[in-house]
Protein backbone atom coordinates (compact mmCIF):
# COMPACT_ATOMS: atom_id res chain seq x y z
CA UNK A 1 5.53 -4.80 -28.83
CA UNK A 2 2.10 -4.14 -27.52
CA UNK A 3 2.33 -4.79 -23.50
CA UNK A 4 -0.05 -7.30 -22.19
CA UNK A 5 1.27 -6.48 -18.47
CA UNK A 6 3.21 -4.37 -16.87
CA UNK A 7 5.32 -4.83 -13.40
CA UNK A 8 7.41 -1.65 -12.11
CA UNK A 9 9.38 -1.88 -8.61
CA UNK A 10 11.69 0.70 -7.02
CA UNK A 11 14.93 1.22 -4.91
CA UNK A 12 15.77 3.43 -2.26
CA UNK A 13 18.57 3.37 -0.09
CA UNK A 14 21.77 2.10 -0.95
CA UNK A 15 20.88 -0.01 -3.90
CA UNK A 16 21.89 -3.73 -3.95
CA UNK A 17 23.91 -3.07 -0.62
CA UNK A 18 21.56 -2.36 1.96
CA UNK A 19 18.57 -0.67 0.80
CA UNK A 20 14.80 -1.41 0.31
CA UNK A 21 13.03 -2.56 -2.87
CA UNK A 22 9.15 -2.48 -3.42
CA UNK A 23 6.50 -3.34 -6.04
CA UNK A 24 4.24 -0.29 -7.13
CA UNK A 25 1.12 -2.49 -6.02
CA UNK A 26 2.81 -3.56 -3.08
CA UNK A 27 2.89 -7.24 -3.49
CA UNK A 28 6.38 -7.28 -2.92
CA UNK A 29 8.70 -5.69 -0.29
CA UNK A 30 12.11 -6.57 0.01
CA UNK A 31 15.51 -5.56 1.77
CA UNK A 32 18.37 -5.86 -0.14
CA UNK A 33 21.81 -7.60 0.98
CA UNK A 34 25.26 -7.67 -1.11
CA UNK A 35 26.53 -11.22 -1.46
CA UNK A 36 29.52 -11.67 0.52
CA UNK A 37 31.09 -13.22 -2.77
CA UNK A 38 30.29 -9.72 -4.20
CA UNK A 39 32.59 -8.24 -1.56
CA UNK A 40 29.70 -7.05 0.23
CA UNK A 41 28.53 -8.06 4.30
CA UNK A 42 25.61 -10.52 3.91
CA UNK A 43 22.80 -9.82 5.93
CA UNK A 44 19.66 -11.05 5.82
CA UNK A 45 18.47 -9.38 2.52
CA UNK A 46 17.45 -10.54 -0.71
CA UNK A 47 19.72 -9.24 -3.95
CA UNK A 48 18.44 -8.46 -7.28
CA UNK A 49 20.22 -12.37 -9.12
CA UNK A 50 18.04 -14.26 -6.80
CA UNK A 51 14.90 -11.90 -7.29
CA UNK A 52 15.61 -12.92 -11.49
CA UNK A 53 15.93 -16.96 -10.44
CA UNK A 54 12.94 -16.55 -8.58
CA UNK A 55 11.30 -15.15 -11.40
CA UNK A 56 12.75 -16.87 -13.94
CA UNK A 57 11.91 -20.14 -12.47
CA UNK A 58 8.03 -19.16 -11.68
CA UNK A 59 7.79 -18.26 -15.76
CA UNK A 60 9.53 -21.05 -17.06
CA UNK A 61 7.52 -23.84 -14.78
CA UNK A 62 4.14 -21.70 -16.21
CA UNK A 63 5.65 -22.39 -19.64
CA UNK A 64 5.62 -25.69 -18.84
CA UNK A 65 2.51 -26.09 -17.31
CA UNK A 66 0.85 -23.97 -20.65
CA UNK A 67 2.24 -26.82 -22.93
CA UNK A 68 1.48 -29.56 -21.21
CA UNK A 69 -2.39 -28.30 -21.09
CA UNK A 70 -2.22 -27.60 -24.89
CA UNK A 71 -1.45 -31.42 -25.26
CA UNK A 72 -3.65 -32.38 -22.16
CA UNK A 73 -0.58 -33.75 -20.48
CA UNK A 74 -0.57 -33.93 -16.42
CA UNK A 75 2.31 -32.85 -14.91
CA UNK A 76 2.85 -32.95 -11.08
CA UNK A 77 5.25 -32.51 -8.91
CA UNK A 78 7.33 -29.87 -11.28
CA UNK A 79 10.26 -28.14 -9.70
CA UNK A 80 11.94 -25.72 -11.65
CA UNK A 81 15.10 -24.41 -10.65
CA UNK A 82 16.82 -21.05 -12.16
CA UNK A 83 20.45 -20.16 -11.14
CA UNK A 84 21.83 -16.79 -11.76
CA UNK A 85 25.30 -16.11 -11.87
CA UNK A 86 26.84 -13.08 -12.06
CA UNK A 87 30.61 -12.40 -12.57
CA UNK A 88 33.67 -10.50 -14.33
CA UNK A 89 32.70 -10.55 -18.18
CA UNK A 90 35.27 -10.90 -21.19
CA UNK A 91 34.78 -6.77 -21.65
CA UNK A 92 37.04 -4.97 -19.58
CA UNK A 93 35.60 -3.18 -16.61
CA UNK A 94 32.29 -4.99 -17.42
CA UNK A 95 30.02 -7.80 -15.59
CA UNK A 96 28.26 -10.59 -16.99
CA UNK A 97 24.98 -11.89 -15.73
CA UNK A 98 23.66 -15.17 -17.00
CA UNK A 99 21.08 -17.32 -15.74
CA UNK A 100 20.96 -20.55 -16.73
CA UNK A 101 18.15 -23.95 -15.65
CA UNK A 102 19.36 -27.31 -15.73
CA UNK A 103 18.60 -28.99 -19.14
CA UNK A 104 17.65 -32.38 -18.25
CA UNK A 105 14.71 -31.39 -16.46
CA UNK A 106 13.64 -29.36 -19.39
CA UNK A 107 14.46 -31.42 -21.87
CA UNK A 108 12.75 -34.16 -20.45
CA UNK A 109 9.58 -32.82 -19.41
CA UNK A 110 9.13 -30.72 -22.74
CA UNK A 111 9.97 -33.58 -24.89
CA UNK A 112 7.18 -35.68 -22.94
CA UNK A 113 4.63 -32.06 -23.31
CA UNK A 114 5.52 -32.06 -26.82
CA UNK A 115 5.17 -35.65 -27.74
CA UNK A 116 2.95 -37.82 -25.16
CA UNK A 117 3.84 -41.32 -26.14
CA UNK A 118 1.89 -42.85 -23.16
CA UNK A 119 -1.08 -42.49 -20.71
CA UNK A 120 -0.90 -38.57 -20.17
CA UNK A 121 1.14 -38.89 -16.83
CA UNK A 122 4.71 -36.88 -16.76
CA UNK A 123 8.03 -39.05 -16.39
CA UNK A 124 9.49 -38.96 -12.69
């Protein structure tokens, strides 16, 4: 693969549970809290499966976006929503990660990108 772009971040501290996260062009700053359904205290951080939604989403609604321009399709009002599970996987001593968006919105607003049928504006 020949890299278009680049994005590196770091972690100091304690990791997921309490320490401090940060861009290398300093965009982004971020204290980290473990999930209390991870076992951990809360707190008013951020942890790294909503920092992946959050990014996930953001890509997959310019995805969207980049599509329906291709086949001069409007789309407004787009909402894209990414959730990010984590949990035990089937592998002993392992975790899982998965993140998943809900289909119907995709399906429905790609089909329409791919195949306009009407006057260029997106379904509800």
């Amino acid at each position: 693969m020949k890299p278009l772009y680049t994005a590196e971040a770091s972690t100091t501290g304690a990791g997921r549970n309490g320490g401090h996260g940060e861009t290398s062009d300093g965009k982004v700053k971020v204290d980290f809290s473990m999930p209390k359904e991870l076992g951990g205290a809360g707190g008013a951080g951020t942890n790294p499966e909503q920092l992946v939604a959050l990014g996930y989403s953001a890509c997959f609604e310019s995805a969207l976006h980049f599509v329906a321009g291709q086949k001069k399709v409007e789309l407004r009002d787009v909402k894209v929503t990414c959730r990010v599970n984590i949990g035990r996987s089937s592998t002993p001593n392992c975790q899982a990660c998965q993140a998943r968006t809900p289909q119907r919105l995709w399906q429905r607003r790609m089909r329409f990108a791919l195949t306009p049928t009407h006057s260029g504006k997106a379904p509800p």
